[in-house]
N, C-alpha and C. Protein backbone atom coordinates (compact mmCIF):
# COMPACT_ATOMS: atom_id res chain seq x y z
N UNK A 1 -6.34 14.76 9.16
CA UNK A 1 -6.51 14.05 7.89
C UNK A 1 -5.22 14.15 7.08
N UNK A 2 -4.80 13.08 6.51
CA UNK A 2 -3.43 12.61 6.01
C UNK A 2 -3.79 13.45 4.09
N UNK A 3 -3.11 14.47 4.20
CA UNK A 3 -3.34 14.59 2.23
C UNK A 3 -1.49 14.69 1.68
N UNK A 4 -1.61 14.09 0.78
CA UNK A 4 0.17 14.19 0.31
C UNK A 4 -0.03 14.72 -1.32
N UNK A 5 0.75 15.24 -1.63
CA UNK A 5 0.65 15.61 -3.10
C UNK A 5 2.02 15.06 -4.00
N UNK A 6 1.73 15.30 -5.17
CA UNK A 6 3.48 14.41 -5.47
C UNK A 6 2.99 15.91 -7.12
N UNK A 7 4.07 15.27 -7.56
CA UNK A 7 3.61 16.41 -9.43
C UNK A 7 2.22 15.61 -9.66
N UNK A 8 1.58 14.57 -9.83
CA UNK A 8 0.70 14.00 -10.65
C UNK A 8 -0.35 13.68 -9.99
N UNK A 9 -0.45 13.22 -8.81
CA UNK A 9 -1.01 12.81 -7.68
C UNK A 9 -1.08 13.54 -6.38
N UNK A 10 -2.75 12.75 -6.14
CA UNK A 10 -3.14 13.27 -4.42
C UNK A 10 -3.06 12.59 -3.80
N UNK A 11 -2.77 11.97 -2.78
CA UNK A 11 -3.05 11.00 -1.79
C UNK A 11 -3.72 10.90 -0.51
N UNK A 12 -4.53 10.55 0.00
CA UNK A 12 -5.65 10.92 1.24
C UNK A 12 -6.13 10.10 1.60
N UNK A 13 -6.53 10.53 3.07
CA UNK A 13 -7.04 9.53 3.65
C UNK A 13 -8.36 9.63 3.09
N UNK A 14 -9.35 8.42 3.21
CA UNK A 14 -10.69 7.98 2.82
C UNK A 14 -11.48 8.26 3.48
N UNK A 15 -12.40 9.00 2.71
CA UNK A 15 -13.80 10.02 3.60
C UNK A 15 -14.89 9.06 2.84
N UNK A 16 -16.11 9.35 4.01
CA UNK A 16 -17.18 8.11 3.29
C UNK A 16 -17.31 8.91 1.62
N UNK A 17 -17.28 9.40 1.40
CA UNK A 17 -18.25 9.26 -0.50
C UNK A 17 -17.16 8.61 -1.01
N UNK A 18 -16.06 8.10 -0.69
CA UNK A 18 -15.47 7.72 -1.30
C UNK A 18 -15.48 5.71 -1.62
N UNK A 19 -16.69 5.33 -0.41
CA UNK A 19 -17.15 3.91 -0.31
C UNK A 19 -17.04 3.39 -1.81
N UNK A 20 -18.05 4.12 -2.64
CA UNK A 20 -18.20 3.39 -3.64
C UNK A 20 -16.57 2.89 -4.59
N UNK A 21 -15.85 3.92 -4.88
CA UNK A 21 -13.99 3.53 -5.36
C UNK A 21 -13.53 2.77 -4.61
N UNK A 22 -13.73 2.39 -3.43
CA UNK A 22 -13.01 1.63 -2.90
C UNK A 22 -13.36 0.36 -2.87
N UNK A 23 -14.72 0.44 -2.94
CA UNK A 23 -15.38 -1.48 -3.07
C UNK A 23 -15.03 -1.71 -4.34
N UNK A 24 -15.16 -0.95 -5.32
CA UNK A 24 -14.70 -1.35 -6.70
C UNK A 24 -13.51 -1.41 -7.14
N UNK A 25 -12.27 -0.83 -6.25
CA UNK A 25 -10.98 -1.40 -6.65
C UNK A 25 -11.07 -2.66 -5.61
N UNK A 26 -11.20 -2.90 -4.73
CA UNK A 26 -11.15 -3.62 -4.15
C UNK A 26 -12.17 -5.24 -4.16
N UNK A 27 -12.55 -4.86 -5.25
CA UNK A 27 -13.42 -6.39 -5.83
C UNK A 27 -12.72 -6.51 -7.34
N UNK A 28 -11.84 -5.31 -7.84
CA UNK A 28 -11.23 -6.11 -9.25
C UNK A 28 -10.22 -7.02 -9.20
N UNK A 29 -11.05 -7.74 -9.70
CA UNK A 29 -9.94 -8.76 -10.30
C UNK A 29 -9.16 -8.90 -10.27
N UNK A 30 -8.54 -7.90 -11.79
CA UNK A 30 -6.90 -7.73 -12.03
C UNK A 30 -6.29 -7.36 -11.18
N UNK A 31 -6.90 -5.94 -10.68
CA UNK A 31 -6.23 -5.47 -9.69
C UNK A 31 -5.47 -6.25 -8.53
N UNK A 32 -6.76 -6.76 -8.06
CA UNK A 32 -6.24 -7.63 -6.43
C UNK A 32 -5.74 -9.39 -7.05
N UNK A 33 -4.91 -9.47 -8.29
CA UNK A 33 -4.87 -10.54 -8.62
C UNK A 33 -3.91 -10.95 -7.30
N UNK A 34 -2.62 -10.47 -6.85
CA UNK A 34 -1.70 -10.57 -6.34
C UNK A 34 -1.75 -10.20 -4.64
N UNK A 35 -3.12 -9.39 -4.39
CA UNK A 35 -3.77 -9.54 -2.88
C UNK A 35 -5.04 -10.09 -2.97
N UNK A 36 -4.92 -11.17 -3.01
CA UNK A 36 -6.25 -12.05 -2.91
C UNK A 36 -6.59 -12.01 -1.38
N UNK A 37 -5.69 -12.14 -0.42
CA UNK A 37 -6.00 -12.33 0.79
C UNK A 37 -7.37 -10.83 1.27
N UNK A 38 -6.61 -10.05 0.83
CA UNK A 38 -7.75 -8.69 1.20
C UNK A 38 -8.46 -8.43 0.25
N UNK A 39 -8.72 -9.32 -1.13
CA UNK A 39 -9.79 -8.80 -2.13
C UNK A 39 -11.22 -8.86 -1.50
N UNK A 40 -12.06 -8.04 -1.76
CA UNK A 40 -13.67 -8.25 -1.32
C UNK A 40 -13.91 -8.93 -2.36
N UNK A 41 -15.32 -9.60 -1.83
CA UNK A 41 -16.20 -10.66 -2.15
C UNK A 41 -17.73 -9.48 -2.68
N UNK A 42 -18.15 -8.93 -1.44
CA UNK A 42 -19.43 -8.68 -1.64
C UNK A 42 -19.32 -7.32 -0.68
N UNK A 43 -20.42 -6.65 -1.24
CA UNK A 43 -20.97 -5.51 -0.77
C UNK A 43 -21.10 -5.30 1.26
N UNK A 44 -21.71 -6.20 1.68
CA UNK A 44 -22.00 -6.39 3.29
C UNK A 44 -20.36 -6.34 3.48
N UNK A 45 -19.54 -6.89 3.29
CA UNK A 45 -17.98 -7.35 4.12
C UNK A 45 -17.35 -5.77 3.71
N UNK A 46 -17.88 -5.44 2.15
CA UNK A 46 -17.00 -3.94 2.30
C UNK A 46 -17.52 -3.15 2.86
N UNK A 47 -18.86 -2.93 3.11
CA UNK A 47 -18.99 -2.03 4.00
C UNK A 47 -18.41 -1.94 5.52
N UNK A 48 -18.80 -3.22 6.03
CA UNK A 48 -17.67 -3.09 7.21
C UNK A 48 -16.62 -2.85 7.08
N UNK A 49 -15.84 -3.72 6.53
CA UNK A 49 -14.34 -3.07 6.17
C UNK A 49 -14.19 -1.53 6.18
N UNK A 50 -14.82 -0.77 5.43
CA UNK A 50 -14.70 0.82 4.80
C UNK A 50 -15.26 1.60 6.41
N UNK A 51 -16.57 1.52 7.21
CA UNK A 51 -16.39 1.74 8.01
C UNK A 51 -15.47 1.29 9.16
N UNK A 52 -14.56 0.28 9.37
CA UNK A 52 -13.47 0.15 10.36
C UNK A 52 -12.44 1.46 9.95
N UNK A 53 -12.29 1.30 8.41
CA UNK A 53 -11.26 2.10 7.60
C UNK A 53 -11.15 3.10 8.39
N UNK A 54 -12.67 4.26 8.56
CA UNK A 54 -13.01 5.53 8.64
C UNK A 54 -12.76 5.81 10.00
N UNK A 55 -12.94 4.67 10.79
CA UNK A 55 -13.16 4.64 12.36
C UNK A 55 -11.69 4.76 12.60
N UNK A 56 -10.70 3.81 12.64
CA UNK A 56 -9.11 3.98 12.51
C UNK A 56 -8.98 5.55 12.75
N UNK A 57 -9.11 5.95 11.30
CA UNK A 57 -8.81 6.66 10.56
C UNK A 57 -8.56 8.23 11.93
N UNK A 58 -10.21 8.35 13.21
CA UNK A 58 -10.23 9.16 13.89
C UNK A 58 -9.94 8.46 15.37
N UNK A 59 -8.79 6.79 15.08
CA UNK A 59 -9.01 6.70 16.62
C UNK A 59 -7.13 7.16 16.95
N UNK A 60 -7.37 7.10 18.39
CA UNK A 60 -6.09 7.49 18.85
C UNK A 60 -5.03 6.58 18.71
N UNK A 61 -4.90 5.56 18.07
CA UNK A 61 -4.16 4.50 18.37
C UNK A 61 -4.33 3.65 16.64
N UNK A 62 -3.91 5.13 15.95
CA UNK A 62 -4.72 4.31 14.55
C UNK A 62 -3.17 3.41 14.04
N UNK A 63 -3.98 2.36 13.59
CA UNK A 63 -3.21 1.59 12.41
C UNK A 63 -3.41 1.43 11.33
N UNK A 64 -4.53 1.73 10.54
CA UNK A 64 -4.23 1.83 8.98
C UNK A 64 -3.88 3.03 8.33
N UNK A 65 -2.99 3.29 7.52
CA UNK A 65 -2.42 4.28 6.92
C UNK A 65 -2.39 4.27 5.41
N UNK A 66 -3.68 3.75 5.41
CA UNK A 66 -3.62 3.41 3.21
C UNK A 66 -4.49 4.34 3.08
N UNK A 67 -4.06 5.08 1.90
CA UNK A 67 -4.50 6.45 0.92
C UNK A 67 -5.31 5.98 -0.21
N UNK A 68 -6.11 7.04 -0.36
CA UNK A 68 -6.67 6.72 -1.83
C UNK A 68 -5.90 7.04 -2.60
N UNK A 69 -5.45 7.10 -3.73
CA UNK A 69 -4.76 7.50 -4.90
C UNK A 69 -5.75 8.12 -6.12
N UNK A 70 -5.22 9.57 -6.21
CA UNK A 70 -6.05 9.69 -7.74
C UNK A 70 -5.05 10.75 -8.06
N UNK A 71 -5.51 11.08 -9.47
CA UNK A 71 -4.91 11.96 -10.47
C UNK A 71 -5.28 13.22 -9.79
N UNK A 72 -4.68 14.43 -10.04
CA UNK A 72 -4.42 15.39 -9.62
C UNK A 72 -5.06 16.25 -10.37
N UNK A 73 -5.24 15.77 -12.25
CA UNK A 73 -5.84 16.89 -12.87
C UNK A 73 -7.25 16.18 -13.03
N UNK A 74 -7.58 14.59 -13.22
CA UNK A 74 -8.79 14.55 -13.27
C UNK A 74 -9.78 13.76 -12.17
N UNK A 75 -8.93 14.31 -10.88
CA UNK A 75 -9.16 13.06 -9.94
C UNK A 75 -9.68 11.88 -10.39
N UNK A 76 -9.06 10.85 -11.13
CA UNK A 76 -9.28 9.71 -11.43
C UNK A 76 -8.93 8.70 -10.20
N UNK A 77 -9.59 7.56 -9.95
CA UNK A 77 -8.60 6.21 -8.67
C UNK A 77 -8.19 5.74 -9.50
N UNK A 78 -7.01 5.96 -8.97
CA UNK A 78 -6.02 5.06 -9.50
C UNK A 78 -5.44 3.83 -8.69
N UNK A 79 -5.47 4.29 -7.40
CA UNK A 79 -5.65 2.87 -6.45
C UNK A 79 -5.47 3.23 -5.04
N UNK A 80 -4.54 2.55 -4.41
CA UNK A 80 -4.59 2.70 -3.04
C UNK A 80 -3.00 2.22 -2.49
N UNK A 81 -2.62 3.21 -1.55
CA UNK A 81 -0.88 2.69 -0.98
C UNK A 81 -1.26 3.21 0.38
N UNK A 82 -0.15 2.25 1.17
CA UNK A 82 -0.22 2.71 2.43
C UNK A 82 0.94 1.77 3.49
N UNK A 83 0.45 2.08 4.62
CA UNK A 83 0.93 0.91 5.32
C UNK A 83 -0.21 0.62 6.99
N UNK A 84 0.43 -0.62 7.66
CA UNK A 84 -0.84 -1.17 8.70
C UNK A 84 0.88 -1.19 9.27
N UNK A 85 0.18 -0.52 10.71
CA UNK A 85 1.09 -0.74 11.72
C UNK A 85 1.31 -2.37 13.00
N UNK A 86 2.26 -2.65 12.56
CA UNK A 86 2.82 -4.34 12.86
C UNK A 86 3.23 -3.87 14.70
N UNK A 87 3.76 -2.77 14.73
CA UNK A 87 4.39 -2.71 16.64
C UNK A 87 4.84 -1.42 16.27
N UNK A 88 5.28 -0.99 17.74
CA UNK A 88 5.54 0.47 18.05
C UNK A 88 6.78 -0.09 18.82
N UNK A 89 7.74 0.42 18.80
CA UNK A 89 9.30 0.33 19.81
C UNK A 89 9.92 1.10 19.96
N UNK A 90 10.70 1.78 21.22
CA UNK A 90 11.14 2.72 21.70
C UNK A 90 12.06 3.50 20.51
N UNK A 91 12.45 2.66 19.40
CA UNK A 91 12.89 3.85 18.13
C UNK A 91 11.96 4.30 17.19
N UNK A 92 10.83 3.63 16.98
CA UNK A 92 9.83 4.18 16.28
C UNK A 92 8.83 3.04 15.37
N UNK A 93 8.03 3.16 14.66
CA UNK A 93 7.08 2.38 14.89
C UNK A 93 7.76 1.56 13.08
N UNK A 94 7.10 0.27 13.81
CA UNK A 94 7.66 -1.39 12.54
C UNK A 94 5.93 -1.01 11.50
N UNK A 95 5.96 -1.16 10.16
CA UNK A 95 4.97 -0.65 9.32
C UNK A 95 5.06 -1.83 8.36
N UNK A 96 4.05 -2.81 7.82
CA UNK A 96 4.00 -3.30 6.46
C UNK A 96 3.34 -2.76 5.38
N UNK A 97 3.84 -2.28 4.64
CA UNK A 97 3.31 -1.24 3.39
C UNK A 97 2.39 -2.45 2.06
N UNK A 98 2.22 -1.78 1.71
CA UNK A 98 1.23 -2.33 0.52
C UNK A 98 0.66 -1.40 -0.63
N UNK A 99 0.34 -2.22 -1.99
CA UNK A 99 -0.21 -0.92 -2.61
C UNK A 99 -0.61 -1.75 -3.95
N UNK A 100 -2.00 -1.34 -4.38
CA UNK A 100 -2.86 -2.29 -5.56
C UNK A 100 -3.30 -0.62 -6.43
N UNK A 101 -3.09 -1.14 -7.94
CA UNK A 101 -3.03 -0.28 -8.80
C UNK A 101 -3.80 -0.58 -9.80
N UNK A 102 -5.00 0.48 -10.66
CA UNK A 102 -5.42 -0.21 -11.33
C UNK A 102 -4.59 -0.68 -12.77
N UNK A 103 -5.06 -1.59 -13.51
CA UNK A 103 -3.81 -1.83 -14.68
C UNK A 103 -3.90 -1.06 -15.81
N UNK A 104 -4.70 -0.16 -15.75
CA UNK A 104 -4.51 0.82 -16.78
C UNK A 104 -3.93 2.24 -16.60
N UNK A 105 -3.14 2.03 -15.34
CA UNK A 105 -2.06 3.15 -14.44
C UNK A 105 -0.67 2.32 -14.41
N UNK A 106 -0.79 1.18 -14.72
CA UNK A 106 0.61 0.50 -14.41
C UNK A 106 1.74 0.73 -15.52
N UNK A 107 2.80 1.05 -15.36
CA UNK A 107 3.48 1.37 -16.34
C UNK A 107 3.52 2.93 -16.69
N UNK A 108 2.96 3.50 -15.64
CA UNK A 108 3.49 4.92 -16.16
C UNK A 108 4.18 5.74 -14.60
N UNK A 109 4.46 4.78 -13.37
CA UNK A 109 5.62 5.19 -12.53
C UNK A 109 4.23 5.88 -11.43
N UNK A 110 3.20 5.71 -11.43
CA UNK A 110 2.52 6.78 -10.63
C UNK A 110 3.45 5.68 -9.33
N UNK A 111 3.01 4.22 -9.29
CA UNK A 111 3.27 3.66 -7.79
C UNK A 111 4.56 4.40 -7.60
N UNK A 112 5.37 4.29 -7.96
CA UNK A 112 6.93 4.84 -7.57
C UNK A 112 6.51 6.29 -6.94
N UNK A 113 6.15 6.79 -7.88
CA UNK A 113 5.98 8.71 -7.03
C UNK A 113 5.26 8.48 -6.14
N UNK A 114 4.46 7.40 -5.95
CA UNK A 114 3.42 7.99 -4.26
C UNK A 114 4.24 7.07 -3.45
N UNK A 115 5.15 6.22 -3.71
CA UNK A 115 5.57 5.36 -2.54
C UNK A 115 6.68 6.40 -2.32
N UNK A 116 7.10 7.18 -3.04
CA UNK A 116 8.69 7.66 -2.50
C UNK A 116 7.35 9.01 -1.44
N UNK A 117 6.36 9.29 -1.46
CA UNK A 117 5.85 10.66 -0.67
C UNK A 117 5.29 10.09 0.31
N UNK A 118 5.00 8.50 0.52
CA UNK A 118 4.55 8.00 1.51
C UNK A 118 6.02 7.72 2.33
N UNK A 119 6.93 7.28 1.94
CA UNK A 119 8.01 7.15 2.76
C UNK A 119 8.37 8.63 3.22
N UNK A 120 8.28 9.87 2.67
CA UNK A 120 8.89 11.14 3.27
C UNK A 120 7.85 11.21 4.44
N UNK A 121 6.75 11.26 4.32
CA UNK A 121 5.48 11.09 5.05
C UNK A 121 6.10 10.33 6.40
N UNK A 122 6.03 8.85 6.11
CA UNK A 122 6.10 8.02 6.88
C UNK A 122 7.52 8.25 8.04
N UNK A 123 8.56 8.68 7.53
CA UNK A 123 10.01 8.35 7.99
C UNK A 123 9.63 10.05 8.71
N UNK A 124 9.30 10.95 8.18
CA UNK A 124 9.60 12.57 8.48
C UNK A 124 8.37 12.91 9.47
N UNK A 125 7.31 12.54 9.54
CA UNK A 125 6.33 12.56 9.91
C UNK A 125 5.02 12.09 11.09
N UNK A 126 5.84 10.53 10.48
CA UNK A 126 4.96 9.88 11.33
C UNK A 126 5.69 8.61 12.52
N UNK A 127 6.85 9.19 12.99
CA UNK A 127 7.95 8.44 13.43
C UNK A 127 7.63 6.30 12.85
N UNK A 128 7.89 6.50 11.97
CA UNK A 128 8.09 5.16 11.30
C UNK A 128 9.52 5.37 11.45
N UNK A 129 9.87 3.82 11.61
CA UNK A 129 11.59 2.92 12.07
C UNK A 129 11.63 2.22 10.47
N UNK A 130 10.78 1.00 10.43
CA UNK A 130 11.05 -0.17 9.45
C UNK A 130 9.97 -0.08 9.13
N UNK A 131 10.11 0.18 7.61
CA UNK A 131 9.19 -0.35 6.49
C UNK A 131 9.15 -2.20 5.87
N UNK A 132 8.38 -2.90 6.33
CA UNK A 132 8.28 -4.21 5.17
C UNK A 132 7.45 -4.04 4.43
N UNK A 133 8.24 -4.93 2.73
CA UNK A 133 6.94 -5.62 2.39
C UNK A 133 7.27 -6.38 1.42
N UNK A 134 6.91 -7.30 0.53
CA UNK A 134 7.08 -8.33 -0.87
C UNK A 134 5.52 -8.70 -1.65
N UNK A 135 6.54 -9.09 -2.34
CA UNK A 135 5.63 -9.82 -3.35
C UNK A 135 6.13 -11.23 -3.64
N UNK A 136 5.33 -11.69 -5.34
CA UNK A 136 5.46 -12.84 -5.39
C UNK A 136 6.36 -12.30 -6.17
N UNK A 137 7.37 -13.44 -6.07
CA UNK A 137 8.74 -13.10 -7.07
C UNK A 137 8.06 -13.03 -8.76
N UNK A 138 6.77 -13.77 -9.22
CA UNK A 138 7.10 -13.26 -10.54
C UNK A 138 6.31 -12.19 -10.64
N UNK A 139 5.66 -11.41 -9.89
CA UNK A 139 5.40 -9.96 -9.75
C UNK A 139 6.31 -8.67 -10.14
N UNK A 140 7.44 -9.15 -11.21
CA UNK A 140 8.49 -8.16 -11.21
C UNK A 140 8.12 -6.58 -11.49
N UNK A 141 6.87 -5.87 -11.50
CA UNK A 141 6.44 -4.42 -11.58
C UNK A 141 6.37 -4.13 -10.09
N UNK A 142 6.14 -4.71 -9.44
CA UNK A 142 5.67 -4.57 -8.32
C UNK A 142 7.44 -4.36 -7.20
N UNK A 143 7.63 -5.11 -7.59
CA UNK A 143 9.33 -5.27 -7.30
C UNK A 143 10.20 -4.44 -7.73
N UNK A 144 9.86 -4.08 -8.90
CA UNK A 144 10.78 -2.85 -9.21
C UNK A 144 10.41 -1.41 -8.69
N UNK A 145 9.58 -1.54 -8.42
CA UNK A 145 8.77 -0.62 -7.45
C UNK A 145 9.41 -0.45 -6.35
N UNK A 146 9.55 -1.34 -5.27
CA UNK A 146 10.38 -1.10 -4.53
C UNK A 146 11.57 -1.01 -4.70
N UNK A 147 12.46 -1.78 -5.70
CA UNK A 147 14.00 -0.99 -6.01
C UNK A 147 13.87 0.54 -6.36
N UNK A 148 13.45 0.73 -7.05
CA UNK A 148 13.18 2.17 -7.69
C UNK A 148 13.37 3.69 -6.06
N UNK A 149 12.49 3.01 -5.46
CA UNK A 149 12.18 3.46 -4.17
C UNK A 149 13.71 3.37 -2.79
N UNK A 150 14.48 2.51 -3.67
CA UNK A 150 15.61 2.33 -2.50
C UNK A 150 15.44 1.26 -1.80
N UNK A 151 14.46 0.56 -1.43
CA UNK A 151 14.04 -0.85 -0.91
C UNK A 151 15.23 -1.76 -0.79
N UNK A 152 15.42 -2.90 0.32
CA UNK A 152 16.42 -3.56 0.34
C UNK A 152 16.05 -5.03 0.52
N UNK A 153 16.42 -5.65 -0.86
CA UNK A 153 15.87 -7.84 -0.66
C UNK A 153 16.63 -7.84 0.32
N UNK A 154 15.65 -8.55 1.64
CA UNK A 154 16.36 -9.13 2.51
C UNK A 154 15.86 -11.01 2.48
N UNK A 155 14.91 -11.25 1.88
CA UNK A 155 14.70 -12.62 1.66
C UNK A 155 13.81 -13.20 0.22
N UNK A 156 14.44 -14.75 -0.22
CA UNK A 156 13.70 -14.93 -1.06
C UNK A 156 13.18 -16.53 -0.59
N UNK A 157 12.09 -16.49 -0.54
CA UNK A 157 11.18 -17.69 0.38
C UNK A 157 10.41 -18.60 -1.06
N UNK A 158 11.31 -19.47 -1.14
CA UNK A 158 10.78 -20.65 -2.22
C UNK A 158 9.91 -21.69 -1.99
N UNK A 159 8.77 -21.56 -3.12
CA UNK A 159 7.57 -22.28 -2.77
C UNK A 159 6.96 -21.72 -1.47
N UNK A 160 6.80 -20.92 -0.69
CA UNK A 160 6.65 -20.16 0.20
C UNK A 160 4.66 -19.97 0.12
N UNK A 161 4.72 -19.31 -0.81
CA UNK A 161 2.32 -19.31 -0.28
C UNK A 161 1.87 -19.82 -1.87
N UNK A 162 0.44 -20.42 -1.53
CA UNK A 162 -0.16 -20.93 -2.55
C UNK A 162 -1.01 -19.76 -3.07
N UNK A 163 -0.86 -19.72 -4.51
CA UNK A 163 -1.62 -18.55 -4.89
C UNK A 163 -1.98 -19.46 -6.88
N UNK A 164 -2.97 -18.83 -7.11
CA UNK A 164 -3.49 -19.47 -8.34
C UNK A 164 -3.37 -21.17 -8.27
N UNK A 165 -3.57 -21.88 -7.73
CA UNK A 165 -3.28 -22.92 -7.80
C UNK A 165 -2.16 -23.62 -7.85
N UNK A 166 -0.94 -23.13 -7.32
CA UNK A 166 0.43 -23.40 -7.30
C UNK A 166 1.21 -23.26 -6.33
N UNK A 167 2.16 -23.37 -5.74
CA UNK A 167 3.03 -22.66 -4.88
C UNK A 167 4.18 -21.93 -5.38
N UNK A 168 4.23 -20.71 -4.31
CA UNK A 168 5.06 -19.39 -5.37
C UNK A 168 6.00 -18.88 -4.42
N UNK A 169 6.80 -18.37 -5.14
CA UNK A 169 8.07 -18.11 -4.32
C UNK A 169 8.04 -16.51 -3.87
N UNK A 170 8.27 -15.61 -2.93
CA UNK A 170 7.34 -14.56 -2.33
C UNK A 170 9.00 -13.76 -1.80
N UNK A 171 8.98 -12.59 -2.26
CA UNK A 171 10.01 -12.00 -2.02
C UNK A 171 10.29 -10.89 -1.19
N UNK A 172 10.92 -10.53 0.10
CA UNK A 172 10.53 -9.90 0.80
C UNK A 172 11.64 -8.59 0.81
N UNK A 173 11.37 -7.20 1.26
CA UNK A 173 11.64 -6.75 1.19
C UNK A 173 12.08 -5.30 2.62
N UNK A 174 12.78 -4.53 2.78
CA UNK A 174 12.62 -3.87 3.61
C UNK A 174 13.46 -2.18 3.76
N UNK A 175 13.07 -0.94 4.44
CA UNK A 175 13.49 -0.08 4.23
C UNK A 175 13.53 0.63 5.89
N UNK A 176 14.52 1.01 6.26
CA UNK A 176 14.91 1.49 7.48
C UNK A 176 15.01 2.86 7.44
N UNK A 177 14.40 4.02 8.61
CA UNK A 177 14.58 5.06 8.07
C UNK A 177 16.10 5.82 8.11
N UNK A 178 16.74 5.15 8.70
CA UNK A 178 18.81 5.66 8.18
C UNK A 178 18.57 5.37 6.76
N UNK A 179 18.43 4.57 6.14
CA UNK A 179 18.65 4.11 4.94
C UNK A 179 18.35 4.68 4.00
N UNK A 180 16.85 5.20 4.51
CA UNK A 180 16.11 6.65 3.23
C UNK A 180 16.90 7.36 3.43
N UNK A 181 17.35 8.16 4.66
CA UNK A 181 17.47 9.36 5.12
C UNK A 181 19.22 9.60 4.42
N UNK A 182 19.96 7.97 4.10
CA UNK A 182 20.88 8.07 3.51
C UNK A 182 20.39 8.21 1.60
C-alpha cells in the first residue's frame, strides 16, 4: 500500500471506506469542471469504477496510481493526484499524471506539495521514465502547478478538444526523470 506524507498532507492509496469521498469528489461539479471526461454521473458507474480502483490497486500489473489526498491534521479530502500507466520500456515506465482539487483547497499550494512527493515517489521508487500531462490553456492554476513542479511545455494544441460548449486550446506538458533528478 502506497502512503506518502509531505508537511501538510497524506497521500494513499484508496481502501473501501473510503467509497463514499471518492464518489463525491468525483461527481462535483466544480471540481471535475476541467475532467469532465472521468466525472461520475451516478452511484452504479462509481461503484464499479471504485471497485476496479481497489482491484488494480492488489493486481500484479497495476496501472492506477491516484492517491487520496487529505489533511494531515484533520484528515480532510482534499482531492485526488496520481498517475495511469500509458507503457512500460526497457528505461522505465511512460505515466500520465492527473490531479482534481477541491476549490476550497485551491490556492493554498497543497497540489504543488503532493505533486513534487508523487514525483520523488514516482522517479525514486517506482521506476517511472516520463511523466505527461496538460490542461486547458485557460486553466492557468492548474498550469502553474506544473511549472512550480519543474514541468516542461512541450506543446500548445489550438482549438484542440471541445469542452463547455466551445473549442479550447489544451496545453501539454512533460517531465523526464534526468530532468527532476537535475
Amino acid at each position: 500500500m502506497i502512503r506518502l506524507e509531505t508537511e501538510r498532507l497524506c497521500l494513499r492509496d484508496y481502501v473501501e471506506s473510503d467509497f463514499e469521498a471518492y464518489y463525491k469528489l468525483k461527481t462535483d461539479d466544480e471540481t471535475m469542471y476541467y475532467m469532465q471526461d472521468i466525472r461520475l454521473d451516478d452511484l452504479e458507474t462509481a461503484k464499479a469504477e471504485f471497485e476496479e480502483v481497489l482491484a488494480d490497486m492488489e493486481s500484479e500489473h497495476r496501472k492506477f496510481y491516484f492517491l487520496h489526498m487529505e489533511t494531515k491534521d484533520t484528515h480532510e479530502q482534499v482531492g485526488s493526484i496520481g498517475y495511469t500507466l500509458v507503457d512500460e520500456t526497457p528505461v522505465g515506465k511512460i505515466v500520465h499524471l492527473g490531479y482534481f482539487i477541491y476549490p476550497k483547497f485551491w490556492g493554498n499550494g497543497y497540489t504543488t506539495e503532493a505533486l513534487k512527493k508523487v514525483f520523488e515517489f514516482a522517479f525514486t521508487e517506482n521506476n517511472v521514465y516520463r511523466v505527461t500531462t496538460g490542461c486547458l490553456k485557460e486553466n492557468t492554476r492548474s498550469e502553474r502547478v506544473m511549472q512550480k513542479n519543474g514541468m516542461i511545455k512541450e506543446a500548445e494544441h489550438v482549438d484542440y478538444e471541445w469542452h463547455d460548449g466551445r473549442m479550447k486550446t489544451r496545453l501539454e506538458y512533460r517531465l523526464l526523470k534526468k530532468e527532476w533528478e537535475q
